[in-house]
PDB file of N, CA and C in Angstrom:
ATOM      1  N   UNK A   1     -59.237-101.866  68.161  1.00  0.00           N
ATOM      2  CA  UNK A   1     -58.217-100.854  68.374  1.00  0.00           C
ATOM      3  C   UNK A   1     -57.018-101.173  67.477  1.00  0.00           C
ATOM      4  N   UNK A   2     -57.037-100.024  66.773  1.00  0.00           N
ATOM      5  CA  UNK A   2     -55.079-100.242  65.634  1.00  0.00           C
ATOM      6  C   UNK A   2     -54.343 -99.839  66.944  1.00  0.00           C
ATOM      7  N   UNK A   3     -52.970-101.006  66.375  1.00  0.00           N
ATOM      8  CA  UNK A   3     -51.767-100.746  66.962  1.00  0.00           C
ATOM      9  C   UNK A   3     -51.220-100.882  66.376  1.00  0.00           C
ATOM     10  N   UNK A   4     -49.807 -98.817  66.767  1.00  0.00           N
ATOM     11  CA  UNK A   4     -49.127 -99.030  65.819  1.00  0.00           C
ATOM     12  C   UNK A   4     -47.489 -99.238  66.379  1.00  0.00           C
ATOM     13  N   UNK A   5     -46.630 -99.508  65.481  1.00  0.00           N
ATOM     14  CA  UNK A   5     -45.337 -99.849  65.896  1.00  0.00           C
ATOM     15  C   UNK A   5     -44.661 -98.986  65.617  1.00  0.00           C
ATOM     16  N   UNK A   6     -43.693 -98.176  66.336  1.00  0.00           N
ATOM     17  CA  UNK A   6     -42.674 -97.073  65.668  1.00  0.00           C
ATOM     18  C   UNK A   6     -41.860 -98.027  64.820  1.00  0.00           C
ATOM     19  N   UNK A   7     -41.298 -98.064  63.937  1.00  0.00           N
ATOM     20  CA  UNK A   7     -40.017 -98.432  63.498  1.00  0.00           C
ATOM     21  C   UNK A   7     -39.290 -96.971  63.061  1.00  0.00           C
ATOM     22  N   UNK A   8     -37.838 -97.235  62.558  1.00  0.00           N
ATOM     23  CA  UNK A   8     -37.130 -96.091  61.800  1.00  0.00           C
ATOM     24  C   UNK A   8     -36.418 -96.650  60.548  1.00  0.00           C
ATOM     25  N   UNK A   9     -36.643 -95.656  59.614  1.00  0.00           N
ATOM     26  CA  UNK A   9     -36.350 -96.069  58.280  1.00  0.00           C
ATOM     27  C   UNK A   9     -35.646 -95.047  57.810  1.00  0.00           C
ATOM     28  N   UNK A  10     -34.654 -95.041  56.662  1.00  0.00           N
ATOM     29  CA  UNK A  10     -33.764 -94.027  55.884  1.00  0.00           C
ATOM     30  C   UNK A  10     -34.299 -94.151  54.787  1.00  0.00           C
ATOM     31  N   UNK A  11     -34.452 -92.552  54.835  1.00  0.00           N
ATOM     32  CA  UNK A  11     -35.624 -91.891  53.366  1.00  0.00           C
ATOM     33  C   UNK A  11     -34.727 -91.260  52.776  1.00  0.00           C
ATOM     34  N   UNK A  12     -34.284 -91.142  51.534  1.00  0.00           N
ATOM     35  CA  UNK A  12     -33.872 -89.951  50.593  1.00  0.00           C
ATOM     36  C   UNK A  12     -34.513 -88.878  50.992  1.00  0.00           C
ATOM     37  N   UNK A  13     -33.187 -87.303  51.452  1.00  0.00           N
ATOM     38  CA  UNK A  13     -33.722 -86.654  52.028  1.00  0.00           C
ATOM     39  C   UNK A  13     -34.593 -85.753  51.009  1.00  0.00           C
ATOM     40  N   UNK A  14     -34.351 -85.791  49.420  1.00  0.00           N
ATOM     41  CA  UNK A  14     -35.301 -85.032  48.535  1.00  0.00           C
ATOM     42  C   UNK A  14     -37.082 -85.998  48.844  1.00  0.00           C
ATOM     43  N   UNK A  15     -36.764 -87.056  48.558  1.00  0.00           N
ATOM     44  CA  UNK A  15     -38.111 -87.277  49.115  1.00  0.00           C
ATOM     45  C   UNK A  15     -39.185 -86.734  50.107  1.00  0.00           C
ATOM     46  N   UNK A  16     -38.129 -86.835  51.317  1.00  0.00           N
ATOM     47  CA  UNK A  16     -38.666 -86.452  52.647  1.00  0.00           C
ATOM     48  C   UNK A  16     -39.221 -85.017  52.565  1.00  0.00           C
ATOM     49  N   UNK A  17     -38.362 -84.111  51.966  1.00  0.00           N
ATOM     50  CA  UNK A  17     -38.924 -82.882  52.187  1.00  0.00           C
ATOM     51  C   UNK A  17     -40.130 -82.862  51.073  1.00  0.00           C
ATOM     52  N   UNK A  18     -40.154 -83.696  50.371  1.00  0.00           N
ATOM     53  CA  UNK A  18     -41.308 -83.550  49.198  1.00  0.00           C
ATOM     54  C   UNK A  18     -42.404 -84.270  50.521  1.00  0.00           C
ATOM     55  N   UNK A  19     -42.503 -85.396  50.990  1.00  0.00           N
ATOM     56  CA  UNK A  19     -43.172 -85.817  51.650  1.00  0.00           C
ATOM     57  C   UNK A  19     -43.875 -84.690  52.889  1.00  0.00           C
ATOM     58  N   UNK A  20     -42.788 -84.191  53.571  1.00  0.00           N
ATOM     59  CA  UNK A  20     -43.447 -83.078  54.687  1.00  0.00           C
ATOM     60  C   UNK A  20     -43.997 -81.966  53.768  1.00  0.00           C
ATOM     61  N   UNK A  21     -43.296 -81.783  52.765  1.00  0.00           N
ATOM     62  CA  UNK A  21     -44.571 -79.948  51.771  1.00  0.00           C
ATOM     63  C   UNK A  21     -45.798 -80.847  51.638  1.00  0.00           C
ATOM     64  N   UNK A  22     -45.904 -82.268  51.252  1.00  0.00           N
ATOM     65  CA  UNK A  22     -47.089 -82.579  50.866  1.00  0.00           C
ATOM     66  C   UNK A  22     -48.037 -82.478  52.147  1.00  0.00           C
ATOM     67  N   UNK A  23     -47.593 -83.211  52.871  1.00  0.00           N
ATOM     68  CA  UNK A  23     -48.487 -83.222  54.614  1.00  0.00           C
ATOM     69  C   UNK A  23     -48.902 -82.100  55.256  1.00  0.00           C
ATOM     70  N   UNK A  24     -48.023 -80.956  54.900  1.00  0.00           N
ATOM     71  CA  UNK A  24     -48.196 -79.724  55.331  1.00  0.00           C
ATOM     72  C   UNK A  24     -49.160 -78.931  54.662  1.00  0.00           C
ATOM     73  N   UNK A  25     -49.235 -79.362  52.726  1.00  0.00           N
ATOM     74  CA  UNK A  25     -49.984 -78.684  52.453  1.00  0.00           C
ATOM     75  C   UNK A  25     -51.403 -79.003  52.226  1.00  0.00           C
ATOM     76  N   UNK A  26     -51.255 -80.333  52.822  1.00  0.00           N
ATOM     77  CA  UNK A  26     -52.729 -80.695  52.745  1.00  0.00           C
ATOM     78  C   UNK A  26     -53.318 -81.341  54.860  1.00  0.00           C
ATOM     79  N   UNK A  27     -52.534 -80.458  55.399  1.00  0.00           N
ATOM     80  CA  UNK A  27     -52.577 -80.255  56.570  1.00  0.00           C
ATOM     81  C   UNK A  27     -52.757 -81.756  57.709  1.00  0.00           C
ATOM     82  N   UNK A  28     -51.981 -82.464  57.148  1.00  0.00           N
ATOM     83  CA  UNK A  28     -51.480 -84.031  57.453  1.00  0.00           C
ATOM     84  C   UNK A  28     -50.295 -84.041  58.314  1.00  0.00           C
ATOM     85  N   UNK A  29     -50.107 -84.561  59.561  1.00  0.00           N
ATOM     86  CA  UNK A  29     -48.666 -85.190  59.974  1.00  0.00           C
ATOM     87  C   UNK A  29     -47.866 -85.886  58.919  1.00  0.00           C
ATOM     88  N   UNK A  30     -46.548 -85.974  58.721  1.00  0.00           N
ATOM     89  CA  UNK A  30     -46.104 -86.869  57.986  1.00  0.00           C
ATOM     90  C   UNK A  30     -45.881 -88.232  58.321  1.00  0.00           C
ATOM     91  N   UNK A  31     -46.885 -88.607  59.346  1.00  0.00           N
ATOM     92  CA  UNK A  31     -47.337 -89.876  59.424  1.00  0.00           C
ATOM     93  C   UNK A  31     -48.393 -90.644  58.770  1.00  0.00           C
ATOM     94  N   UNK A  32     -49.540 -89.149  58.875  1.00  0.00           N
ATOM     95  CA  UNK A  32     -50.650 -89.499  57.723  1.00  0.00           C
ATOM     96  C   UNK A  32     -50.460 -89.496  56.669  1.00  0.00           C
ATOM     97  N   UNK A  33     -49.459 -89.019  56.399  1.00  0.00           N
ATOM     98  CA  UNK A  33     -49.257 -88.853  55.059  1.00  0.00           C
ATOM     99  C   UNK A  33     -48.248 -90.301  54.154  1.00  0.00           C
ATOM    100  N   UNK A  34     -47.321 -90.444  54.934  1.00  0.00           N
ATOM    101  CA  UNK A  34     -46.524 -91.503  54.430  1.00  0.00           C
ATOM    102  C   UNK A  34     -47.540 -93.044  54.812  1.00  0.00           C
ATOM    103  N   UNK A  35     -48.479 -93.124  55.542  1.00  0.00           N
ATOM    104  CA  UNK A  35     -49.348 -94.493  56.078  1.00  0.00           C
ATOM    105  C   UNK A  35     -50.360 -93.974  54.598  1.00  0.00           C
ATOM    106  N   UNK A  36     -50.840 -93.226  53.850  1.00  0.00           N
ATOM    107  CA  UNK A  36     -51.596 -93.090  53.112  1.00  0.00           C
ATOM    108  C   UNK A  36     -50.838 -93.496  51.981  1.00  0.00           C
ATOM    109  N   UNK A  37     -49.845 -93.356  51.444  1.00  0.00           N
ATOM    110  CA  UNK A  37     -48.987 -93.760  50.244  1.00  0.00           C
ATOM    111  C   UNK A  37     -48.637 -94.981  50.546  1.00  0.00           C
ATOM    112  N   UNK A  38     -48.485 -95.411  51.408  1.00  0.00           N
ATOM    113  CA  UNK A  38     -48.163 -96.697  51.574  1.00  0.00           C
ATOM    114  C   UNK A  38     -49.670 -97.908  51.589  1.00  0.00           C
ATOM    115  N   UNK A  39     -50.318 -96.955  51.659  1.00  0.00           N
ATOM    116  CA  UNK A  39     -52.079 -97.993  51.881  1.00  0.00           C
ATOM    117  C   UNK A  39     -52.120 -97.963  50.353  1.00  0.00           C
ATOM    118  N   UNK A  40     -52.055 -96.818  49.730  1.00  0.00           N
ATOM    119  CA  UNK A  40     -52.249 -96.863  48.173  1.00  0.00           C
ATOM    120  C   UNK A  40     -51.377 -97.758  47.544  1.00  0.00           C
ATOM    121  N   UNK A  41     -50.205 -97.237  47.630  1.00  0.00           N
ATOM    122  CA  UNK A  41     -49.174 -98.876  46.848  1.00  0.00           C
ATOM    123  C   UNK A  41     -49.033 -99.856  47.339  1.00  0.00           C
ATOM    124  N   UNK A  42     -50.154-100.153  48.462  1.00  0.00           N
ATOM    125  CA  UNK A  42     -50.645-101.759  48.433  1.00  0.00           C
ATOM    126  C   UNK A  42     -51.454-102.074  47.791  1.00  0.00           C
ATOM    127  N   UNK A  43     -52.628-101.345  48.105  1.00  0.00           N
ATOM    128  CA  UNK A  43     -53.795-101.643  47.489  1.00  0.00           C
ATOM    129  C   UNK A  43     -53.488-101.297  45.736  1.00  0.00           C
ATOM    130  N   UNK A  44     -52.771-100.857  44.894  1.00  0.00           N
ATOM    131  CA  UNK A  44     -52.331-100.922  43.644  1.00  0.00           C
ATOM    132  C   UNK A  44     -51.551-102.419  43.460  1.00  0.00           C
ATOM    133  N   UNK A  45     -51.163-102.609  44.265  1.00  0.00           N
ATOM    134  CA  UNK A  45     -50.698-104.555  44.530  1.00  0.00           C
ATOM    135  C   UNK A  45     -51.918-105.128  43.748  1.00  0.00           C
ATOM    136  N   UNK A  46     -52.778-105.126  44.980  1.00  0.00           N
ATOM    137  CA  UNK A  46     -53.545-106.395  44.565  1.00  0.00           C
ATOM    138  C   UNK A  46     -54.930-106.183  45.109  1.00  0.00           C
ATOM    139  N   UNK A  47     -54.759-105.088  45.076  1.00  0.00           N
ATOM    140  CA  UNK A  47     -56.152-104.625  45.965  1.00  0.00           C
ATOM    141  C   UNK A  47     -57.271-104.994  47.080  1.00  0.00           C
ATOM    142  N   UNK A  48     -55.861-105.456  47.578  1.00  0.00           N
ATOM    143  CA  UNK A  48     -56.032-105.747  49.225  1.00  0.00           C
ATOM    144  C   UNK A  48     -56.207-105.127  50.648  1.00  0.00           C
ATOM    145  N   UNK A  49     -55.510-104.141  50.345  1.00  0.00           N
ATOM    146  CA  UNK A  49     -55.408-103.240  51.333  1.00  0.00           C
ATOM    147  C   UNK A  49     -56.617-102.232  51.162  1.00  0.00           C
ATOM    148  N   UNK A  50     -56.930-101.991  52.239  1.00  0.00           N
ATOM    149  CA  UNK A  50     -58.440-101.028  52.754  1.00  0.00           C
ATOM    150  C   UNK A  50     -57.920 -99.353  52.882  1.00  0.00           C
ATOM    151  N   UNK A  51     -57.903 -99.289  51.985  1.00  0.00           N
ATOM    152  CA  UNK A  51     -57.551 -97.670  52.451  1.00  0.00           C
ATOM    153  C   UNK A  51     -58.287 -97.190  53.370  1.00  0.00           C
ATOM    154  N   UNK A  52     -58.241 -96.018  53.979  1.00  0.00           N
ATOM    155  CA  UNK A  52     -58.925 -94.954  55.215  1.00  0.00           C
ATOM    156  C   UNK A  52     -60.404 -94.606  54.204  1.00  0.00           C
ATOM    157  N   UNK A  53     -60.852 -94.191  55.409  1.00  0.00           N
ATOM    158  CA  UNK A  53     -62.675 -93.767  54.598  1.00  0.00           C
ATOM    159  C   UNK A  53     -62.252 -92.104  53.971  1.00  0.00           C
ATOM    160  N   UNK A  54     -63.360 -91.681  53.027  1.00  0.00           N
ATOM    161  CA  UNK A  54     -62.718 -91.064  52.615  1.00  0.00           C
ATOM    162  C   UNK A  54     -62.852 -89.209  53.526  1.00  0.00           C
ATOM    163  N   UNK A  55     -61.856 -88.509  53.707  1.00  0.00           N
ATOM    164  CA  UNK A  55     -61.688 -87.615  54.766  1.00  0.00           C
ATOM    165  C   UNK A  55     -63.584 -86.941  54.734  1.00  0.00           C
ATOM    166  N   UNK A  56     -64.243 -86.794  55.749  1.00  0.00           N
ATOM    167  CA  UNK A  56     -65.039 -85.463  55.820  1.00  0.00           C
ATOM    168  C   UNK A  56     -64.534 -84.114  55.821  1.00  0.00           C
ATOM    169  N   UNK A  57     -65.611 -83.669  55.113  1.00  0.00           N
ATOM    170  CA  UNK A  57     -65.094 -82.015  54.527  1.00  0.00           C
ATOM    171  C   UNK A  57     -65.803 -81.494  55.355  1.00  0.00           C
ATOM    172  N   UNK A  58     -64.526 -79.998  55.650  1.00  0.00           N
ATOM    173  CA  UNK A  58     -64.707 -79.058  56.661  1.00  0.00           C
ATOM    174  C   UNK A  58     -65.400 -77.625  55.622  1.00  0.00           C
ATOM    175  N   UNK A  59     -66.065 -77.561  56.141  1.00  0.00           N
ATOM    176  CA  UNK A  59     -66.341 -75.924  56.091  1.00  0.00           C
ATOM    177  C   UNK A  59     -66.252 -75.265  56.606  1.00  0.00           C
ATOM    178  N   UNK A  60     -65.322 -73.984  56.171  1.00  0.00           N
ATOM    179  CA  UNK A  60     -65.575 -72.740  56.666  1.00  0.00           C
ATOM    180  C   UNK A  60     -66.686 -71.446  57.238  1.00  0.00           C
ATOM    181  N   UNK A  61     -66.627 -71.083  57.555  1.00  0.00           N
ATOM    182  CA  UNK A  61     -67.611 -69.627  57.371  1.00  0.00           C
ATOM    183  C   UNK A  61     -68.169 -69.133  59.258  1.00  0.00           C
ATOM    184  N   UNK A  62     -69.050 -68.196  58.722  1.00  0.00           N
ATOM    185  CA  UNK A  62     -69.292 -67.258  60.565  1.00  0.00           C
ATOM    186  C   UNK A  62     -70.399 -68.714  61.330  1.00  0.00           C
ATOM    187  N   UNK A  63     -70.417 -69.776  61.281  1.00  0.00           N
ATOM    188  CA  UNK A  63     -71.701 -70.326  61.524  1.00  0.00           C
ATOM    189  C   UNK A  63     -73.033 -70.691  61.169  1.00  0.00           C
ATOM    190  N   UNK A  64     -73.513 -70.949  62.380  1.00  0.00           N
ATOM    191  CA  UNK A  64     -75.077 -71.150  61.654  1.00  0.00           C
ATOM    192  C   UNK A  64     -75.730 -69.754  60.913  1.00  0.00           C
ATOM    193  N   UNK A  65     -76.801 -69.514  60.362  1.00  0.00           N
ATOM    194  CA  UNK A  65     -77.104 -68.947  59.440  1.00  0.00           C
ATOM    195  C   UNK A  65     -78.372 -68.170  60.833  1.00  0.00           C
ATOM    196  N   UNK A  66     -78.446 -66.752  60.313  1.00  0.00           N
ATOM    197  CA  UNK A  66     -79.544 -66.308  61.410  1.00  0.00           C
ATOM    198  C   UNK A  66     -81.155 -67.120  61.219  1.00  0.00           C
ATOM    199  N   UNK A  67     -81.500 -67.604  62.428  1.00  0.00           N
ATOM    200  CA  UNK A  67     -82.658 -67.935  62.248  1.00  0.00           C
ATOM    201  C   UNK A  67     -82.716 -70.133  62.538  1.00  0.00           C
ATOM    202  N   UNK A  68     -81.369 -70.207  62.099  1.00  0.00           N
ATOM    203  CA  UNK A  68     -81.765 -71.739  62.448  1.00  0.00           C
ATOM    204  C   UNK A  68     -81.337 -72.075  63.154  1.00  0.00           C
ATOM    205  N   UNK A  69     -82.095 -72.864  63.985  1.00  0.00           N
ATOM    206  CA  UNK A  69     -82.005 -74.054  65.175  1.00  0.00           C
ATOM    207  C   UNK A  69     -82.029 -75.205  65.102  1.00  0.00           C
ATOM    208  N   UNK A  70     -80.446 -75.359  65.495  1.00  0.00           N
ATOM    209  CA  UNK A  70     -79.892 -77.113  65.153  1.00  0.00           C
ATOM    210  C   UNK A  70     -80.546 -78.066  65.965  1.00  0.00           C
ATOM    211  N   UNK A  71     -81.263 -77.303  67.207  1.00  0.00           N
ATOM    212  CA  UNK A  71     -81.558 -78.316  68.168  1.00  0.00           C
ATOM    213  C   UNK A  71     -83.284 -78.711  67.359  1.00  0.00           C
ATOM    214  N   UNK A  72     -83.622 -78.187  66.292  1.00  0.00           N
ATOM    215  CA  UNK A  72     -85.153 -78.270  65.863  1.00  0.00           C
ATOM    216  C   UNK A  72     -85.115 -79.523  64.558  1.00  0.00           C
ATOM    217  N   UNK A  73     -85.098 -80.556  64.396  1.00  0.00           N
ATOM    218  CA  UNK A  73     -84.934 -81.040  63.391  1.00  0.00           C
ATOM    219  C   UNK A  73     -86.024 -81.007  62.431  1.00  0.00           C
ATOM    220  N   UNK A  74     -87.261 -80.725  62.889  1.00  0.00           N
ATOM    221  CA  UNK A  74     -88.236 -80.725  61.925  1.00  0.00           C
ATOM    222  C   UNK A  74     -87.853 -79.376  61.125  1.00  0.00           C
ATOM    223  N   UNK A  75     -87.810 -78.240  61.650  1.00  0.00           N
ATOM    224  CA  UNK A  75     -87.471 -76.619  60.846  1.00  0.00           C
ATOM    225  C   UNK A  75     -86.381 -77.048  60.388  1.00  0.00           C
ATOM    226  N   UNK A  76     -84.943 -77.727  60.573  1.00  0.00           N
ATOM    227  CA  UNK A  76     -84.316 -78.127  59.920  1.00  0.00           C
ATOM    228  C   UNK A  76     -84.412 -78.479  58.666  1.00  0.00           C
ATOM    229  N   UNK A  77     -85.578 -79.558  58.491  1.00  0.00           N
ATOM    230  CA  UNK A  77     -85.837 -80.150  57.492  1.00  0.00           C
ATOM    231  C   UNK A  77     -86.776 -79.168  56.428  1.00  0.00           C
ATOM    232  N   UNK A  78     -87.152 -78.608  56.970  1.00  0.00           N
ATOM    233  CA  UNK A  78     -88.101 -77.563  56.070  1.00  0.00           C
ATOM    234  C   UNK A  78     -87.195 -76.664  55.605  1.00  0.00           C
ATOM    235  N   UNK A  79     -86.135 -75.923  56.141  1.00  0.00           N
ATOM    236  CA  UNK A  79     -85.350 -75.531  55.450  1.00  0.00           C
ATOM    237  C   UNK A  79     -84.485 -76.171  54.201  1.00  0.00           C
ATOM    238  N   UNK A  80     -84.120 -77.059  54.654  1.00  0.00           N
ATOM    239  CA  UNK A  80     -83.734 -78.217  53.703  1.00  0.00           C
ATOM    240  C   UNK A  80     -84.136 -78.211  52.363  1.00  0.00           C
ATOM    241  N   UNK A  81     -85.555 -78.588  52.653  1.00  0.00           N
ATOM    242  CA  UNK A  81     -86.604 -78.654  51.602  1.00  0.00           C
ATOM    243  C   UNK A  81     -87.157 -77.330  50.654  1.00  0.00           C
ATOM    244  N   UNK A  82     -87.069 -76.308  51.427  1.00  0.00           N
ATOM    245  CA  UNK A  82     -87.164 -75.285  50.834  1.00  0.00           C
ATOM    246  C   UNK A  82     -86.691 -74.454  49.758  1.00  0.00           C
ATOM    247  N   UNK A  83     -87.514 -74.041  48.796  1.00  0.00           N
ATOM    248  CA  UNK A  83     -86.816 -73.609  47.513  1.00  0.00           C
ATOM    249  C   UNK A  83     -85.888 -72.740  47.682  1.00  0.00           C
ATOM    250  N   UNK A  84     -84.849 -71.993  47.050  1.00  0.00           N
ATOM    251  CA  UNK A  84     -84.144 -71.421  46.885  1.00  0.00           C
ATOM    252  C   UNK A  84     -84.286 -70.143  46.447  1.00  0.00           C
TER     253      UNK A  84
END
């Protein structure tokens, strides 16, 4: 289990608002966002620090596709496999 510590720090407020457009526009708290810049300019140190894995991608769209059943893994796989 991570544990984390609040502290409080004084940011240049041009920063800050550059910091929250960034979090916002890549749909991050500006917690994730400032713990991610800060994992990077460690690990640019000395490449020590473990950055986060890298995000899973979301997709959009109406769902499953007519006809497939997630609960079937074999038809799954044949679809899979299936030409295009």
């Amino acid at each position: 289990m991570l544990l984390c510590m609040r502290t409080t720090i004084d940011i240049n407020d041009e920063l800050l608002r550059a910091t929250k457009a960034y979090a916002a526009s890549e749909h991050k708290t500006l917690k994730m966002a400032v713990e991610q810049a800060l994992r990077e300019f460690l690990a640019s140190l000395d490449g020590s620090v473990v950055a986060d894995a890298p995000p899973i991608p979301v997709f959009r769209g109406q769902g499953v596709q007519p006809g497939v059943d997630l609960t079937d893994n074999a038809a799954l796989e044949d679809l899979m496999r299936a030409e295009p």
